[in-house]
PDB file of N, CA and C in Angstrom:
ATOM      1  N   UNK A   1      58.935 -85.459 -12.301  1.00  0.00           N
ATOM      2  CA  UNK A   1      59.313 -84.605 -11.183  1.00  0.00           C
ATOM      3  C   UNK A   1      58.689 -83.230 -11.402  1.00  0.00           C
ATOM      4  N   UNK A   2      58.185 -82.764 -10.107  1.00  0.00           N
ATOM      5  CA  UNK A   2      57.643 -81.671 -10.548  1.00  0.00           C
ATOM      6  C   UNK A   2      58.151 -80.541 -10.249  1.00  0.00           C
ATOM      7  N   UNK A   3      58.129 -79.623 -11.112  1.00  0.00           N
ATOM      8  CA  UNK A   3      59.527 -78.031 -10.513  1.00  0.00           C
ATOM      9  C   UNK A   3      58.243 -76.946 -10.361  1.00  0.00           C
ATOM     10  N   UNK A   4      58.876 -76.650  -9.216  1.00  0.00           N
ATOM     11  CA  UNK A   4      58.287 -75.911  -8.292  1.00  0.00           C
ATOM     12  C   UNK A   4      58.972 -74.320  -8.608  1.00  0.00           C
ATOM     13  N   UNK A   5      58.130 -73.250  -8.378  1.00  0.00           N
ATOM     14  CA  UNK A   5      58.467 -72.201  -8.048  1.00  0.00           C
ATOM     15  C   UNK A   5      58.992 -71.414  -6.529  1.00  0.00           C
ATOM     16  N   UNK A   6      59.892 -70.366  -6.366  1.00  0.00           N
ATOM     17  CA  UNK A   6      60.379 -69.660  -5.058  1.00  0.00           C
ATOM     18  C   UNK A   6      60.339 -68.494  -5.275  1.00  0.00           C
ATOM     19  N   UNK A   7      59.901 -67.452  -4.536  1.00  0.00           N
ATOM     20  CA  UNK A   7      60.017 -66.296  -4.475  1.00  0.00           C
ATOM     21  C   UNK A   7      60.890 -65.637  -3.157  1.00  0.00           C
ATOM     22  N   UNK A   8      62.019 -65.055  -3.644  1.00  0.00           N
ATOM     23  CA  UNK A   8      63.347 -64.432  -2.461  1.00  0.00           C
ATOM     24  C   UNK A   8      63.068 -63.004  -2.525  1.00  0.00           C
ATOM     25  N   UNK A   9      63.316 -62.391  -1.649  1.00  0.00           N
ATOM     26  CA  UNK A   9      63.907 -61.258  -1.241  1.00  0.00           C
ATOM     27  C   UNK A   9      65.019 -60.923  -1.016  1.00  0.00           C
ATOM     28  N   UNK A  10      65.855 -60.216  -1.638  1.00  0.00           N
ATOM     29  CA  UNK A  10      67.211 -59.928  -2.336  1.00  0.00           C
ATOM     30  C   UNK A  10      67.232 -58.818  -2.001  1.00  0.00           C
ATOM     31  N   UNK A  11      68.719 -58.174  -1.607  1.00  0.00           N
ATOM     32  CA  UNK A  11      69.294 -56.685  -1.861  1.00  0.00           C
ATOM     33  C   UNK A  11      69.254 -56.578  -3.119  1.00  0.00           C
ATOM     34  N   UNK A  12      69.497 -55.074  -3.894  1.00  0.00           N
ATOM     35  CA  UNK A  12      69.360 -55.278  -5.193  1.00  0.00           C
ATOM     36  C   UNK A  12      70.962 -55.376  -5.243  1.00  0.00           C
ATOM     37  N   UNK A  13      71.961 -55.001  -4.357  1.00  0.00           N
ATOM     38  CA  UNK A  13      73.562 -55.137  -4.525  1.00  0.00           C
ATOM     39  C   UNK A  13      73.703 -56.109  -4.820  1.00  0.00           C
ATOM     40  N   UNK A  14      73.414 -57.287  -3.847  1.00  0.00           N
ATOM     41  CA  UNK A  14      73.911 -58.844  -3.529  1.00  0.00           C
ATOM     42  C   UNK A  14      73.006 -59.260  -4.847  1.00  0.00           C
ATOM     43  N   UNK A  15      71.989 -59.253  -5.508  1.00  0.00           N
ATOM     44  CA  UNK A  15      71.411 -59.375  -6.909  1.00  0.00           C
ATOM     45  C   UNK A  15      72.346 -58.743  -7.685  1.00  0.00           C
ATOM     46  N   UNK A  16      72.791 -57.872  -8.213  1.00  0.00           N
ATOM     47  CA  UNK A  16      73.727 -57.745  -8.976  1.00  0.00           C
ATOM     48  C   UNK A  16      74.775 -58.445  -8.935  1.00  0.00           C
ATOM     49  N   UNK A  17      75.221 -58.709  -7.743  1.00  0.00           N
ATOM     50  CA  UNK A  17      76.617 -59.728  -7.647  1.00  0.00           C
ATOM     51  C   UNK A  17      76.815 -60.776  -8.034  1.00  0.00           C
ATOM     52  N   UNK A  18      75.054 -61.249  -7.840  1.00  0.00           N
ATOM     53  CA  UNK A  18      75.125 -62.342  -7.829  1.00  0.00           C
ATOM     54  C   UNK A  18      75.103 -63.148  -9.647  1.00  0.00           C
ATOM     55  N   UNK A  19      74.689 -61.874  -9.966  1.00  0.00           N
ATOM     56  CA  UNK A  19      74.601 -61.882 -11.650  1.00  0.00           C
ATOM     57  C   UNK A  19      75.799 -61.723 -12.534  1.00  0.00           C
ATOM     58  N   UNK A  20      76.890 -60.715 -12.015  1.00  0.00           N
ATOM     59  CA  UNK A  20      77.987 -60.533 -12.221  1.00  0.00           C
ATOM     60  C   UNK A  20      78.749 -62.869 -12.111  1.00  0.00           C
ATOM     61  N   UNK A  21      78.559 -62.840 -11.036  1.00  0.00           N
ATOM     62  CA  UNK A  21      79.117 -64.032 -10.434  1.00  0.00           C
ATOM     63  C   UNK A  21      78.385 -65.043 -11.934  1.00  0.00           C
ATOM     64  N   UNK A  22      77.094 -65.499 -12.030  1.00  0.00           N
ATOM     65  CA  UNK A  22      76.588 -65.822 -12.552  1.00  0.00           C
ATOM     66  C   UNK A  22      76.871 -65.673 -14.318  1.00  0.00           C
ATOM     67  N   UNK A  23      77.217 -64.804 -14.353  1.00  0.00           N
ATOM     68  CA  UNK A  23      77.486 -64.274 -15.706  1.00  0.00           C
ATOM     69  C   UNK A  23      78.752 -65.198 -16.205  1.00  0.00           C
ATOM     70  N   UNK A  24      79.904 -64.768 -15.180  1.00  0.00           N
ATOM     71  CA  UNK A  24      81.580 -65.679 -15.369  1.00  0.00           C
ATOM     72  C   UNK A  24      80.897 -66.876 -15.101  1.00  0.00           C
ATOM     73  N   UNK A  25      80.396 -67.214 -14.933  1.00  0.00           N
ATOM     74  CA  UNK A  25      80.380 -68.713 -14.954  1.00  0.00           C
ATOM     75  C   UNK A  25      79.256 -69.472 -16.238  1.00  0.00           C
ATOM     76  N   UNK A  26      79.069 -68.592 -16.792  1.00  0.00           N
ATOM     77  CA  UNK A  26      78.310 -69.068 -18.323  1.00  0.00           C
ATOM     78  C   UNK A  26      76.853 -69.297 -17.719  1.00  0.00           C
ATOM     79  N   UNK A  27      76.364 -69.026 -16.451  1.00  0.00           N
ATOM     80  CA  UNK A  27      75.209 -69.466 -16.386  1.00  0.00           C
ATOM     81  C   UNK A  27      73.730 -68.145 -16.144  1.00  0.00           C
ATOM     82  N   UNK A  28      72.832 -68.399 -16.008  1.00  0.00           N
ATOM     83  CA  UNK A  28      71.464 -67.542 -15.287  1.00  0.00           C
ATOM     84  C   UNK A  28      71.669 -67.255 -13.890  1.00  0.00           C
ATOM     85  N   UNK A  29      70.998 -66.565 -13.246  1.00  0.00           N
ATOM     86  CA  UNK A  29      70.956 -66.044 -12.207  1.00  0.00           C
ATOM     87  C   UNK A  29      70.243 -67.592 -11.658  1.00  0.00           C
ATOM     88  N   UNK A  30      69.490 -67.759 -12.392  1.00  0.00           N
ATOM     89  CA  UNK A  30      68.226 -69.147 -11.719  1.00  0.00           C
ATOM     90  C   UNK A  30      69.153 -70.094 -11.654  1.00  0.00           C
ATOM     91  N   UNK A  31      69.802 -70.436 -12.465  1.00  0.00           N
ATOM     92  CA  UNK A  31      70.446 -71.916 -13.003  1.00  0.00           C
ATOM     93  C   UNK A  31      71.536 -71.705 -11.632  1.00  0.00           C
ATOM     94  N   UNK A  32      72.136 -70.469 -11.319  1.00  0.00           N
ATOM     95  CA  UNK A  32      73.163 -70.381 -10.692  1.00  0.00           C
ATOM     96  C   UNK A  32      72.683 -70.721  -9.367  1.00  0.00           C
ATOM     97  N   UNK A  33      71.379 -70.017  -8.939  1.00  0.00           N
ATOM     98  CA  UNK A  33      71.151 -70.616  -7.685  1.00  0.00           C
ATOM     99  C   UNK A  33      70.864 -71.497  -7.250  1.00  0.00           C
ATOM    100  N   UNK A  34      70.489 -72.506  -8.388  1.00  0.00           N
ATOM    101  CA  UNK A  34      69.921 -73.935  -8.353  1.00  0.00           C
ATOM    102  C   UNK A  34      71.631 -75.052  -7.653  1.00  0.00           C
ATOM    103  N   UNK A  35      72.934 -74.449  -8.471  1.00  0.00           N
ATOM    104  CA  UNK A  35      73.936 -74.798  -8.793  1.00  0.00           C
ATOM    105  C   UNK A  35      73.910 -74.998  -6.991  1.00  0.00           C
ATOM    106  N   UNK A  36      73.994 -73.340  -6.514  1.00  0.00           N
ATOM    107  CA  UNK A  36      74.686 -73.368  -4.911  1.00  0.00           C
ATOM    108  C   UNK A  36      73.445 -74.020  -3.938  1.00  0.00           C
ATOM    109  N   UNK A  37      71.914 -74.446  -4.236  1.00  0.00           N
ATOM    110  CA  UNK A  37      71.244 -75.034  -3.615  1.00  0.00           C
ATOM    111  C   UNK A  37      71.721 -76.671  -3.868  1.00  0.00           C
ATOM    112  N   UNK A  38      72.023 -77.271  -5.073  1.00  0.00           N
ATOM    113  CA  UNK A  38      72.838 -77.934  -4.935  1.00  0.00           C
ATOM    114  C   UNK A  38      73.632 -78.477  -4.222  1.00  0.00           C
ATOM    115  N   UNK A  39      74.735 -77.651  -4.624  1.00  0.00           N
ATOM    116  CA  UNK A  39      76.123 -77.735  -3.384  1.00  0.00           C
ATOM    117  C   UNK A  39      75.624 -77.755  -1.561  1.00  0.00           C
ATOM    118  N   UNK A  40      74.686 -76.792  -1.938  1.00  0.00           N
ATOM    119  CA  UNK A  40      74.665 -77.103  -0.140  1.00  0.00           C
ATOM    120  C   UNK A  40      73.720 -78.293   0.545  1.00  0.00           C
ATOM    121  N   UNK A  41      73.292 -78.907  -0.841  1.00  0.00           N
ATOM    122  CA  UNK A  41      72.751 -80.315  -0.029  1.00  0.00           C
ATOM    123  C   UNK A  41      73.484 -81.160   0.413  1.00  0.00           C
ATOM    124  N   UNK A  42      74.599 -81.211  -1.222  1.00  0.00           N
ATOM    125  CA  UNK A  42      75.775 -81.962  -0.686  1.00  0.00           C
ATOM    126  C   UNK A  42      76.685 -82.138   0.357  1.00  0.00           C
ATOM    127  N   UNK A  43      77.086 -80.903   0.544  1.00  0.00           N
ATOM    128  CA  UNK A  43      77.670 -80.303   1.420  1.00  0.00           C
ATOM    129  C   UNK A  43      77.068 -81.075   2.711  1.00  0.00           C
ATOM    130  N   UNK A  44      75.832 -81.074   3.117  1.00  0.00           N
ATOM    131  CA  UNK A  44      74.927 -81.379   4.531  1.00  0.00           C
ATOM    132  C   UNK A  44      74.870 -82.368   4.489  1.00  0.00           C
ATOM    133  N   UNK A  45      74.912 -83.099   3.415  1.00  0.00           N
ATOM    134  CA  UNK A  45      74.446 -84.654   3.339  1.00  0.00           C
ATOM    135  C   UNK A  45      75.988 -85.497   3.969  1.00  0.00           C
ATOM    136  N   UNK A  46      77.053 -84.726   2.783  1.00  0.00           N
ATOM    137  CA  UNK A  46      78.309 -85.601   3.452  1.00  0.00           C
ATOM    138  C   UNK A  46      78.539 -85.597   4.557  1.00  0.00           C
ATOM    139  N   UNK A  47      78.292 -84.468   5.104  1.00  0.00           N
ATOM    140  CA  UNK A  47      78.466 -84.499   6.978  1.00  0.00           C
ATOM    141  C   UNK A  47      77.782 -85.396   7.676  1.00  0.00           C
ATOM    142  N   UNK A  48      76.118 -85.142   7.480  1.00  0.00           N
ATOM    143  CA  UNK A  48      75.128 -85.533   8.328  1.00  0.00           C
ATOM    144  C   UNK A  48      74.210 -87.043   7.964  1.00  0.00           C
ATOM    145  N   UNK A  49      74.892 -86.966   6.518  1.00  0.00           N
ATOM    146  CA  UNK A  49      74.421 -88.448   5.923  1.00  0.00           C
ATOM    147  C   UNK A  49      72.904 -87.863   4.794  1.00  0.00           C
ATOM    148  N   UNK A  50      72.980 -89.210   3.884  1.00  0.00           N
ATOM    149  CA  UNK A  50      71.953 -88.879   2.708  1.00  0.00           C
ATOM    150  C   UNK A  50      70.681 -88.291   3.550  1.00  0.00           C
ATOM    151  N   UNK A  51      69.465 -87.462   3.166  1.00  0.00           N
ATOM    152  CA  UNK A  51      68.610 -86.998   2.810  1.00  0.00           C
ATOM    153  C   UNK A  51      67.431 -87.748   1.928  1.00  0.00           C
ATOM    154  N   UNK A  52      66.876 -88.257   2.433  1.00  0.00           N
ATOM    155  CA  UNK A  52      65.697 -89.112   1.654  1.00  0.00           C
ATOM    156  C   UNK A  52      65.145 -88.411   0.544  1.00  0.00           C
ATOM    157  N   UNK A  53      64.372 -89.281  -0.562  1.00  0.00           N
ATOM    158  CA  UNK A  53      64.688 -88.611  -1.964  1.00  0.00           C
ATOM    159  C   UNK A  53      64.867 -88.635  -2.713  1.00  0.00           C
ATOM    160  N   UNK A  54      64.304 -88.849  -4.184  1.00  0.00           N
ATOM    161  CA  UNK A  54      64.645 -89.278  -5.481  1.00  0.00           C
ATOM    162  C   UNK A  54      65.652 -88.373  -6.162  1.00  0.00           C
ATOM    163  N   UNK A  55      65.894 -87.253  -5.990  1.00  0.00           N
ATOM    164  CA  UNK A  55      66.344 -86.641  -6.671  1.00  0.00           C
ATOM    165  C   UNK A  55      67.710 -86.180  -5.812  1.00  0.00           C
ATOM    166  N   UNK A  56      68.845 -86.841  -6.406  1.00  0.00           N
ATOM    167  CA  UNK A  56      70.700 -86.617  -5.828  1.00  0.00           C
ATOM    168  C   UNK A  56      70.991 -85.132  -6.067  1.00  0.00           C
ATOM    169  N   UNK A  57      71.526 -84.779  -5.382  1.00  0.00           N
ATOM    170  CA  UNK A  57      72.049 -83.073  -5.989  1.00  0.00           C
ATOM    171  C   UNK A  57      73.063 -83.045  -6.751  1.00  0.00           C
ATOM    172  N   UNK A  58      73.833 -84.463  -6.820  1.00  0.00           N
ATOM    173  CA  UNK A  58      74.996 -83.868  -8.268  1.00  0.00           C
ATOM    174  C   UNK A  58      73.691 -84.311  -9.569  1.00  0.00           C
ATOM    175  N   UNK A  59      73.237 -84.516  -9.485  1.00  0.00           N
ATOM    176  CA  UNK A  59      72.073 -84.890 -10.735  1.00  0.00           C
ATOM    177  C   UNK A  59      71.479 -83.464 -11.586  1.00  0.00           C
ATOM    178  N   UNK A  60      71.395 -83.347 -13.094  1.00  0.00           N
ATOM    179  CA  UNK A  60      70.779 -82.006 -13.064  1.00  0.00           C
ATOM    180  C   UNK A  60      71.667 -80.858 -13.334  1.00  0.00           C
ATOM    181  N   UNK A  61      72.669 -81.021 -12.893  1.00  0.00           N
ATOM    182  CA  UNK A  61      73.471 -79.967 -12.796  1.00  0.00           C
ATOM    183  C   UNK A  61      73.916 -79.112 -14.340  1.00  0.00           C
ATOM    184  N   UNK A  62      73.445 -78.132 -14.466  1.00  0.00           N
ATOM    185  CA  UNK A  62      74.156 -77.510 -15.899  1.00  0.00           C
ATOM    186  C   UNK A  62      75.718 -77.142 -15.695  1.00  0.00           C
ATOM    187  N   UNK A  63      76.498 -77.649 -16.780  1.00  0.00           N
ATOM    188  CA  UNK A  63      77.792 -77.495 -16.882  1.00  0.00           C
ATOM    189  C   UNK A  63      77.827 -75.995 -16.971  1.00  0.00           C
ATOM    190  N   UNK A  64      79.313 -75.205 -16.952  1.00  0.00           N
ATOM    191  CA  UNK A  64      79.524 -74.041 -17.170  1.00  0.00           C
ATOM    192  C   UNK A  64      79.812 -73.873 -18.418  1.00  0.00           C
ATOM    193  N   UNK A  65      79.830 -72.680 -18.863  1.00  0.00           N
ATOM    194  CA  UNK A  65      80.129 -72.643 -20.229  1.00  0.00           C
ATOM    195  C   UNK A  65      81.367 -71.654 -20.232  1.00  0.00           C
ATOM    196  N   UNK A  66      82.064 -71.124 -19.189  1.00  0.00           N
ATOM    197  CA  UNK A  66      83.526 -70.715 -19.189  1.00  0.00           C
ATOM    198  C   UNK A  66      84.230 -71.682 -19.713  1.00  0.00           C
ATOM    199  N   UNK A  67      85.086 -71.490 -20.582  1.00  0.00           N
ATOM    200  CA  UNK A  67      86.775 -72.505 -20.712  1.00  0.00           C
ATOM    201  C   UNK A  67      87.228 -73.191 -19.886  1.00  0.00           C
TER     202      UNK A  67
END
């Protein structure tokens, strides 16, 4: 599988938050957004039905490292 790069444009607030957020949850800023790109496949898929595709979005997923 091949991993691809993204380049976003961010507030630098909502970037901090999002690091703060990221932080409590034991993970990277990257890993974290991977987490909520994730979720929102799922999210679309259960509604609207699977998404063609080798790769499942609970698949991959880094655990948290909070308690």
């Amino acid at each position: 599988m091949a991993i691809k790069s993204v380049s976003i444009r961010i507030e630098e607030e909502m970037l901090d938050k999002l690091g703060f957020v990221a932080d409590y949850e034991g993970r990277s800023v990257n890993s974290h957004i991977l987490v909520l790109v994730r979720e929102s496949i799922a999210a679309f898929e259960k509604e609207h039905g699977e998404i063609e595709g080798k790769v499942k979005p609970d698949e991959n997923v880094k655990p948290t490292r909070k308690g």
